[in-house]
Each structure stands twice: as C-alpha cells, then as structure tokens.
Protein backbone atom coordinates (compact mmCIF):
# COMPACT_ATOMS: atom_id res chain seq x y z
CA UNK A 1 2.31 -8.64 -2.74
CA UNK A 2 0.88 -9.03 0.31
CA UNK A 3 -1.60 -6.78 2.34
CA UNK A 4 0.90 -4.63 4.22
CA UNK A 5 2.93 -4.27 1.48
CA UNK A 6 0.32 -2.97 -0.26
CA UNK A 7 -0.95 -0.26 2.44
CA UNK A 8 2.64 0.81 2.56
CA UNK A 9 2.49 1.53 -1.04
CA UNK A 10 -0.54 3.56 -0.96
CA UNK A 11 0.94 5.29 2.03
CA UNK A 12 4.06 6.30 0.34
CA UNK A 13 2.11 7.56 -2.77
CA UNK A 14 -0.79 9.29 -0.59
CA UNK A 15 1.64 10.25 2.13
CA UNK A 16 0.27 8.74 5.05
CA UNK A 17 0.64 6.06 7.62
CA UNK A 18 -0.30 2.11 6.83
CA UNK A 19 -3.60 2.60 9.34
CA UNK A 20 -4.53 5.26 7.14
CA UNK A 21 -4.04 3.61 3.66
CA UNK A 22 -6.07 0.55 4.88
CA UNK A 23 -9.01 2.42 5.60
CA UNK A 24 -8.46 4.74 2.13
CA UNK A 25 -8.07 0.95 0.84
CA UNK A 26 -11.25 -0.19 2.10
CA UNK A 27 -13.01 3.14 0.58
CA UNK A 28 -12.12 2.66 -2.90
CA UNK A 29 -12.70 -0.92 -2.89
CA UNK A 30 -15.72 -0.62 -1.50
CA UNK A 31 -16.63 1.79 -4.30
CA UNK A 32 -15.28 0.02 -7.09
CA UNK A 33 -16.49 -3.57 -6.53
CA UNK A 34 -20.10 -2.03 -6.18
CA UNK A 35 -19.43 -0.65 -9.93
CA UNK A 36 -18.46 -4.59 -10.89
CA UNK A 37 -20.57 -7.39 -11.97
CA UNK A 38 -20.65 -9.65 -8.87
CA UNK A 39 -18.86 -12.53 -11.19
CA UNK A 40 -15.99 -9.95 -11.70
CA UNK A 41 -16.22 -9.38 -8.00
CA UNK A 42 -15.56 -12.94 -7.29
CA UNK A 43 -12.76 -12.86 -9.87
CA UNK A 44 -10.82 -9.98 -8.89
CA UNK A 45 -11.27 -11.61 -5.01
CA UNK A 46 -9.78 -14.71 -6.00
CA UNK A 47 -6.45 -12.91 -6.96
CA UNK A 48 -6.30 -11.29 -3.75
CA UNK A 49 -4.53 -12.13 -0.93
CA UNK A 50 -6.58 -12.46 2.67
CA UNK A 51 -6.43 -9.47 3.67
CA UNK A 52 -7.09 -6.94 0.56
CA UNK A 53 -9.80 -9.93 -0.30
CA UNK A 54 -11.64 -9.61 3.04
CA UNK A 55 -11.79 -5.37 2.53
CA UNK A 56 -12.74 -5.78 -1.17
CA UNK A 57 -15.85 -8.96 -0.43
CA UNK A 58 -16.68 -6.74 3.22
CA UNK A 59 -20.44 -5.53 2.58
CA UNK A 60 -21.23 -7.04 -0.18
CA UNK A 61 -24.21 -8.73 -1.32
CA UNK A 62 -25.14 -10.83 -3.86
CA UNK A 63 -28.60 -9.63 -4.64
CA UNK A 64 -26.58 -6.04 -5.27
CA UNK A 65 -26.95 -3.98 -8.49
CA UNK A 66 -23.93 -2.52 -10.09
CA UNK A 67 -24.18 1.01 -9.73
CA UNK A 68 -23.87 3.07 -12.95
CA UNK A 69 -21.87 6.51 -11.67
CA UNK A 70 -19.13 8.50 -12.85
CA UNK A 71 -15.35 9.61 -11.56
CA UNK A 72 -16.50 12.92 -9.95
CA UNK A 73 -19.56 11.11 -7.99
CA UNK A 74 -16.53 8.08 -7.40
CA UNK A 75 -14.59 10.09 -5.89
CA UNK A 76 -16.83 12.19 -3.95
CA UNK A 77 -18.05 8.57 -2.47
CA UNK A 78 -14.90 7.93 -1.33
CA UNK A 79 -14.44 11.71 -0.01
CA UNK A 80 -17.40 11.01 2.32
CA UNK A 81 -16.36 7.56 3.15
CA UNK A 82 -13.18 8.63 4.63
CA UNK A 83 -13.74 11.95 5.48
CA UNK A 84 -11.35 13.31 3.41
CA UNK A 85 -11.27 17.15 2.90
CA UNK A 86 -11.49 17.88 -0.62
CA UNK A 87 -12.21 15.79 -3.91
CA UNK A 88 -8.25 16.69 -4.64
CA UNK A 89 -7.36 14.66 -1.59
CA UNK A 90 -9.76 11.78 -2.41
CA UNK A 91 -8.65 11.81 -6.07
CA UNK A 92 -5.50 10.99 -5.25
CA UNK A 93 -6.40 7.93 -2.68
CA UNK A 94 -8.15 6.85 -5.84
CA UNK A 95 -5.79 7.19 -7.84
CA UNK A 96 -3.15 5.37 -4.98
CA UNK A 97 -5.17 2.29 -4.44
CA UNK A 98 -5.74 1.76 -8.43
CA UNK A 99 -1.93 1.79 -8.75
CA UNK A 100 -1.72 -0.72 -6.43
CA UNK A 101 -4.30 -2.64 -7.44
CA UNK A 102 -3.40 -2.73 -11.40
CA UNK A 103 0.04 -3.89 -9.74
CA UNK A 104 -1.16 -6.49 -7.75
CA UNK A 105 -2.89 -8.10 -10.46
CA UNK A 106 0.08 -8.24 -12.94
CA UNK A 107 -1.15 -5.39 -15.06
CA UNK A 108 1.58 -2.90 -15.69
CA UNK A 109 -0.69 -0.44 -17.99
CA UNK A 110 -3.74 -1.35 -15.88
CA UNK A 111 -5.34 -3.15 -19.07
CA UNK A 112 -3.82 -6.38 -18.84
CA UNK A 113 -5.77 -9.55 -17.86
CA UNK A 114 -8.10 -9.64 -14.71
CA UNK A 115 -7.15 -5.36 -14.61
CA UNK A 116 -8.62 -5.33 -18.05
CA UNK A 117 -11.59 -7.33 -17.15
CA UNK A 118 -12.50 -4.34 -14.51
CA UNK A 119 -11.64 -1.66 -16.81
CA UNK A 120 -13.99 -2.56 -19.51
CA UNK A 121 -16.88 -2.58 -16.77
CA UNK A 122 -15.85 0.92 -15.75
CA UNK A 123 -17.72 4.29 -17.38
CA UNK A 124 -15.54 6.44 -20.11
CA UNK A 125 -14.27 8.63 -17.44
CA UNK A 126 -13.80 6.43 -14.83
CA UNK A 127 -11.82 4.48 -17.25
CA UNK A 128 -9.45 7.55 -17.85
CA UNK A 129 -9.04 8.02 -13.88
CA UNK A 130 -8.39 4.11 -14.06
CA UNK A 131 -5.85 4.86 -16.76
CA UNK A 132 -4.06 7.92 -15.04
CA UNK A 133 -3.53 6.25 -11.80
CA UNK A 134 0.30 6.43 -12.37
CA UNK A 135 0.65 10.14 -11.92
CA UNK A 136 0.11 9.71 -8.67
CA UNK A 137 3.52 10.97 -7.49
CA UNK A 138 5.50 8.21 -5.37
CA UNK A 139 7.76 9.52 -2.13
C-alpha cells in the first residue's frame, strides 16, 4: 500500500478528503511513535513506504523519552493537533489511521508481527482502542 492509498482509506472511514486524512495521519503518528521505544520507531519506519515513513520519523528525536499516557489523553492530543471538535471526532481518526496502519503492516487482528511489537508497548487501554480500531465504520 502506498501513501495515497492509504489517506484514501482513512478518508473513506473518517469521511473526509485525502488532504485531510494526511494531516489526521500525521496527528496520530506523531502521537503514537512518541509512545514507542525509538528502536520500535525505527522498525515500524522501515516497513513504511516514503511517504507514511517521512510523517511517522517528522519531529522526532533521538534523545526523546517515550511518553507514558493513556487513550483519553491520546486522543485529546490528537484533538488539539488537528483541531478537531470533539474527542468523538478525534477517536475515530484514531481509530482510522490504526486500521490502516495494522493493515499496512500485514496484521489482520492488529497483533501480528511488527503490529504486535507496537501493541505490547502500548498502555491497557490504549491497547483496547488499538484493538477496536475495526469498528470504525467504512463508506
């Protein structure tokens, strides 16, 4: 899958245009890499292609801690990153570019190889969001 395939996915399931996913794309990586040990970082980014692996490496640092939150202060990140207007809204960009994401790496049940890897990093309830990504109704 490439990267326009992908923001066309997580438009259809958000129900919004490709310009739009990428930057709800961008969010939610953002969030989630800074949640990952920086050697799963480099892993996830090598299964990536260009352009999802330039979002998901942008900002970065290497001297970074992983941050230790939960789903509701995930998703409120992501809320304020993209100005969306509720955590309902946000939730389901979440929820969208997981999908995606557990899709692009192979994982059909999101806990399969390198999707497994990120999962076990994850807190109990941000495991369950991780999990529940699939309700996200598709158009």
């Amino acid at each position: 899958m490439d990267g326009v395939t992908f923001f066309r996915q997580v438009g259809r399931r958000v129900r919004c245009d490709e310009r739009r996913a990428e930057a709800l794309t961008f969010a939610v990586f953002q969030e989630l890499r800074d949640r990952l040990t920086p050697k799963e970082v480099a892993d996830v980014a090598a299964q990536l292609p260009m352009r999802l692996k330039s979002l998901w490496l942008e900002q970065d640092r290497p001297d970074r801690r992983v941050k230790r939150t939960h789903a509701n202060e995930f998703i409120g990140a992501v809320r304020m990153r993209t100005a969306l207007p509720d955590d309902v809204e946000a939730g389901r960009a979440v929820k969208a570019v997981f999908a995606e994401l557990q899709a692009l790496l192979g994982s059909p049940h999101g806990t399969e190889g390198e999707a497994w890897d990120i999962f076990s990093q994850l807190p109990k309830d941000l495991k369950q969001l991780w999990l529940r990504c699939r309700e996200t109704e598709e158009v």
